[in-house]
Protein backbone atom coordinates (compact mmCIF):
# COMPACT_ATOMS: atom_id res chain seq x y z
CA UNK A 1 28.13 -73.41 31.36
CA UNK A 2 31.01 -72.98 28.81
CA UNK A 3 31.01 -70.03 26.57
CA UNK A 4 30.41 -72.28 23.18
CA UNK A 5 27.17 -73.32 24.71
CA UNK A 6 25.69 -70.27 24.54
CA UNK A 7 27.55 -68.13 22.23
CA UNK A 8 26.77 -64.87 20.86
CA UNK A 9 22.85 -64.90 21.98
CA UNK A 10 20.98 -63.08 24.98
CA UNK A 11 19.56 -66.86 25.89
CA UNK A 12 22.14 -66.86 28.85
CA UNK A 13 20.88 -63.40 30.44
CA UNK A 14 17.76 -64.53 32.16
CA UNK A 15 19.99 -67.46 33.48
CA UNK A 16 22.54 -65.57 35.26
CA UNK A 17 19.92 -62.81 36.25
CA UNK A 18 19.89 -62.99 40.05
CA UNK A 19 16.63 -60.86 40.86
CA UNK A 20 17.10 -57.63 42.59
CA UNK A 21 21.14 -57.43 42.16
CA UNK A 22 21.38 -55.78 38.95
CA UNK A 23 23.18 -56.96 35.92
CA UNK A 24 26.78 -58.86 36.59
CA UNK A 25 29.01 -59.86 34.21
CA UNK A 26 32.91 -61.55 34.41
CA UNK A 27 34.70 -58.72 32.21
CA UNK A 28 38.40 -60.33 31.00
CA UNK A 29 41.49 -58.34 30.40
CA UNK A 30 45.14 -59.11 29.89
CA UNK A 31 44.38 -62.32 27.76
CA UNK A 32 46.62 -63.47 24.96
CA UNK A 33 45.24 -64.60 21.51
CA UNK A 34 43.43 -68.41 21.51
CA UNK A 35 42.62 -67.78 25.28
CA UNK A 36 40.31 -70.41 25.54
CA UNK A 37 37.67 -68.17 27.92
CA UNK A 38 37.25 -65.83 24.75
CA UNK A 39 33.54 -65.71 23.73
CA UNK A 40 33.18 -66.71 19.58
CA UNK A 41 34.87 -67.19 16.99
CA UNK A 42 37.96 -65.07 17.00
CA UNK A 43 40.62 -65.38 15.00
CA UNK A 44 44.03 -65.17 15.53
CA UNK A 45 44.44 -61.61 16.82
CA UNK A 46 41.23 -60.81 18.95
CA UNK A 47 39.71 -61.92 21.77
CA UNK A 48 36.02 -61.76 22.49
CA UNK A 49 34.86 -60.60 26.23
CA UNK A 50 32.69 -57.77 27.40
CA UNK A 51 35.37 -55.65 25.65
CA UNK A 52 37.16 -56.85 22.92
CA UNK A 53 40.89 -56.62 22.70
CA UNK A 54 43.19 -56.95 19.74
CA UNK A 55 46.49 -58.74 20.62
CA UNK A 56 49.13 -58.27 21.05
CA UNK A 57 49.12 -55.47 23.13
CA UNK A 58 45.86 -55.23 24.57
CA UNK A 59 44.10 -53.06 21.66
CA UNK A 60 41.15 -51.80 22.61
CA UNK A 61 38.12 -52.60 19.79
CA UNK A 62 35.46 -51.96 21.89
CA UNK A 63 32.16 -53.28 23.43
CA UNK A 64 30.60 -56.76 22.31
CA UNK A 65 26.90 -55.23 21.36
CA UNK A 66 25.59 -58.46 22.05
CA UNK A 67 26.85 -58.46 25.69
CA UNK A 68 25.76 -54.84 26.29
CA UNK A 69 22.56 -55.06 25.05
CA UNK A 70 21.37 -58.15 27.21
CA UNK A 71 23.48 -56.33 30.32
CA UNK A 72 21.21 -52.99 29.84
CA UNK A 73 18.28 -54.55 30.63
CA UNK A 74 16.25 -53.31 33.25
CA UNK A 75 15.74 -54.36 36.74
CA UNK A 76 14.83 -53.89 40.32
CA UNK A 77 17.52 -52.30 42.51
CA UNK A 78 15.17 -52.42 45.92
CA UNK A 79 12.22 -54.60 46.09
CA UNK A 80 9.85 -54.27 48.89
CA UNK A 81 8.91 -57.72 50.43
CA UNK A 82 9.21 -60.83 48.41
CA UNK A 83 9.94 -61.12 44.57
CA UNK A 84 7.47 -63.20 42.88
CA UNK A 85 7.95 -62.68 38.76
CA UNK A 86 10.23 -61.16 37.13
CA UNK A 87 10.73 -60.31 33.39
CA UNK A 88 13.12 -57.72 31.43
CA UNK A 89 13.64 -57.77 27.67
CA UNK A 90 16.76 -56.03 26.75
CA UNK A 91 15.18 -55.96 23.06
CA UNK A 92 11.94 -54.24 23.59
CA UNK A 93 12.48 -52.51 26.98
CA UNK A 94 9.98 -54.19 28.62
CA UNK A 95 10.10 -55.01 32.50
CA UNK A 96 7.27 -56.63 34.65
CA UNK A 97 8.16 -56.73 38.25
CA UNK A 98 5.61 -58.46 40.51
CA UNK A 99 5.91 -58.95 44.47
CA UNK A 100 4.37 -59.52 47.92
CA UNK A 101 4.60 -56.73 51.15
CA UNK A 102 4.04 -57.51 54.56
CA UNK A 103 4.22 -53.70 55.18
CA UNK A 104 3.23 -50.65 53.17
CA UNK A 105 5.43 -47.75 52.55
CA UNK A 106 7.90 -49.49 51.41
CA UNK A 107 9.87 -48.07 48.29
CA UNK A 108 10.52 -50.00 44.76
CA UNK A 109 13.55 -48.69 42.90
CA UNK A 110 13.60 -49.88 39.46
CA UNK A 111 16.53 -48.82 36.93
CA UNK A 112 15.30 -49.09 33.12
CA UNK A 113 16.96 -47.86 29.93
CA UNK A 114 13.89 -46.39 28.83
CA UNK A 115 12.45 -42.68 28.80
CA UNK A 116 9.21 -41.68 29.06
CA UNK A 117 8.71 -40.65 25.99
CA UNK A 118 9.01 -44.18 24.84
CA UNK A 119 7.76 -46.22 27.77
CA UNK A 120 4.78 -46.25 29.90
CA UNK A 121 4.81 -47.41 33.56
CA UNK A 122 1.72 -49.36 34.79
CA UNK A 123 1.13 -49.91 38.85
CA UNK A 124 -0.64 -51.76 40.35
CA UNK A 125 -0.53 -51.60 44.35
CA UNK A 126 2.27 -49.22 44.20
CA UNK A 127 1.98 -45.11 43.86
CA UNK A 128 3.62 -41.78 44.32
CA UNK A 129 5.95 -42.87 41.18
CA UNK A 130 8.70 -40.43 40.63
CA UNK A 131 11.40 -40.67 38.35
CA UNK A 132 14.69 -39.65 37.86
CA UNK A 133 16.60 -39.53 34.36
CA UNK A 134 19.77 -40.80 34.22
CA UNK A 135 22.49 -41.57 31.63
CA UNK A 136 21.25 -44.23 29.90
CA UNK A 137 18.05 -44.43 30.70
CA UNK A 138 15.93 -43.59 34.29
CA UNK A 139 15.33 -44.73 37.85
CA UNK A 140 11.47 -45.15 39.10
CA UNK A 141 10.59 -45.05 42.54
CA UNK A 142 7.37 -45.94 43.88
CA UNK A 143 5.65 -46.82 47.29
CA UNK A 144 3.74 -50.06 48.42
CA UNK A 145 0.28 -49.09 49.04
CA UNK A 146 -0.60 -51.78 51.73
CA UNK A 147 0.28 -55.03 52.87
CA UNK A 148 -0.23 -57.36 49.75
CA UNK A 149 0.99 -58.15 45.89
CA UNK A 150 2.06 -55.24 43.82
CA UNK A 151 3.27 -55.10 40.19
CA UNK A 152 5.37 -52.35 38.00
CA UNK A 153 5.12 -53.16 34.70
CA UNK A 154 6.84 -50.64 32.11
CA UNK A 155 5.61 -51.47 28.41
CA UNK A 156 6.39 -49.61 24.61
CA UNK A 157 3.93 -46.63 24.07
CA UNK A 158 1.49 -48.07 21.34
């Protein structure tokens, strides 16, 4: 897919979201102005990646909030089993992980840029949920109950 055809959107995230390995992206550096892999419009002095640089001389101008926001999405760092469904909105914070166990005791790790406060965690299947807060946002850990589906869903407080 070439950069114009997706542009400055989060349409692209669920495409190049590989369930259970986290969020990837290509991050340039050392590119000269008109490098034809920047992202956007840019004019004759920037170019548009994960971080922007102004040229010449590799400025720094920061983060592309569009990129950031769609790669802080949550997701499942260890899933139990098989993967089924999975769904993480970078906008809203919400993440629905659903799966299969042939085994219980097996442990779901799920990073999300949420806080409690914020953000309730449904299970279903799945218990002893701990959490740990992190920079950012938290890690929850949980344990398959028995051999079976099991879901984590974490929603918006109403």
């Amino acid at each position: 897919m070439m950069p114009k055809q997706w542009g400055f959107n989060r349409s692209w995230a669920g495409s190049e979201f590989v369930p259970g390995s986290g969020p990837s992206a290509w991050v340039g550096t050392f590119r000269l102005p008109r490098d034809p892999h920047s992202i956007g419009p840019t004019g004759e002095y920037e170019v548009v990646h994960l971080n922007r640089l102004g040229c010449p001389g590799d400025i720094d101008l920061g983060q592309t909030e569009e990129f950031v926001q769609a790669l802080g999405r949550g997701y499942p760092r260890a899933t139990p089993g098989r993967l089924v469904s999975l769904s993480s909105d970078p906008v809203s914070g919400l993440l629905m992980v659903e799966a299969t166990a042939s085994d219980a005791g097996g442990e779901l790790v799920v990073w999300t840029p949420t806080t409690e406060a914020t953000h309730h965690v449904a299970l279903v299947g799945l218990s002893d949920l701990r959490t740990l807060d992190v920079s950012g946002g938290r890690v929850l850990f949980a344990t398959v109950d028995a051999p079976g589906a099991y879901s984590l869903r974490v929603e918006p407080k109403r």
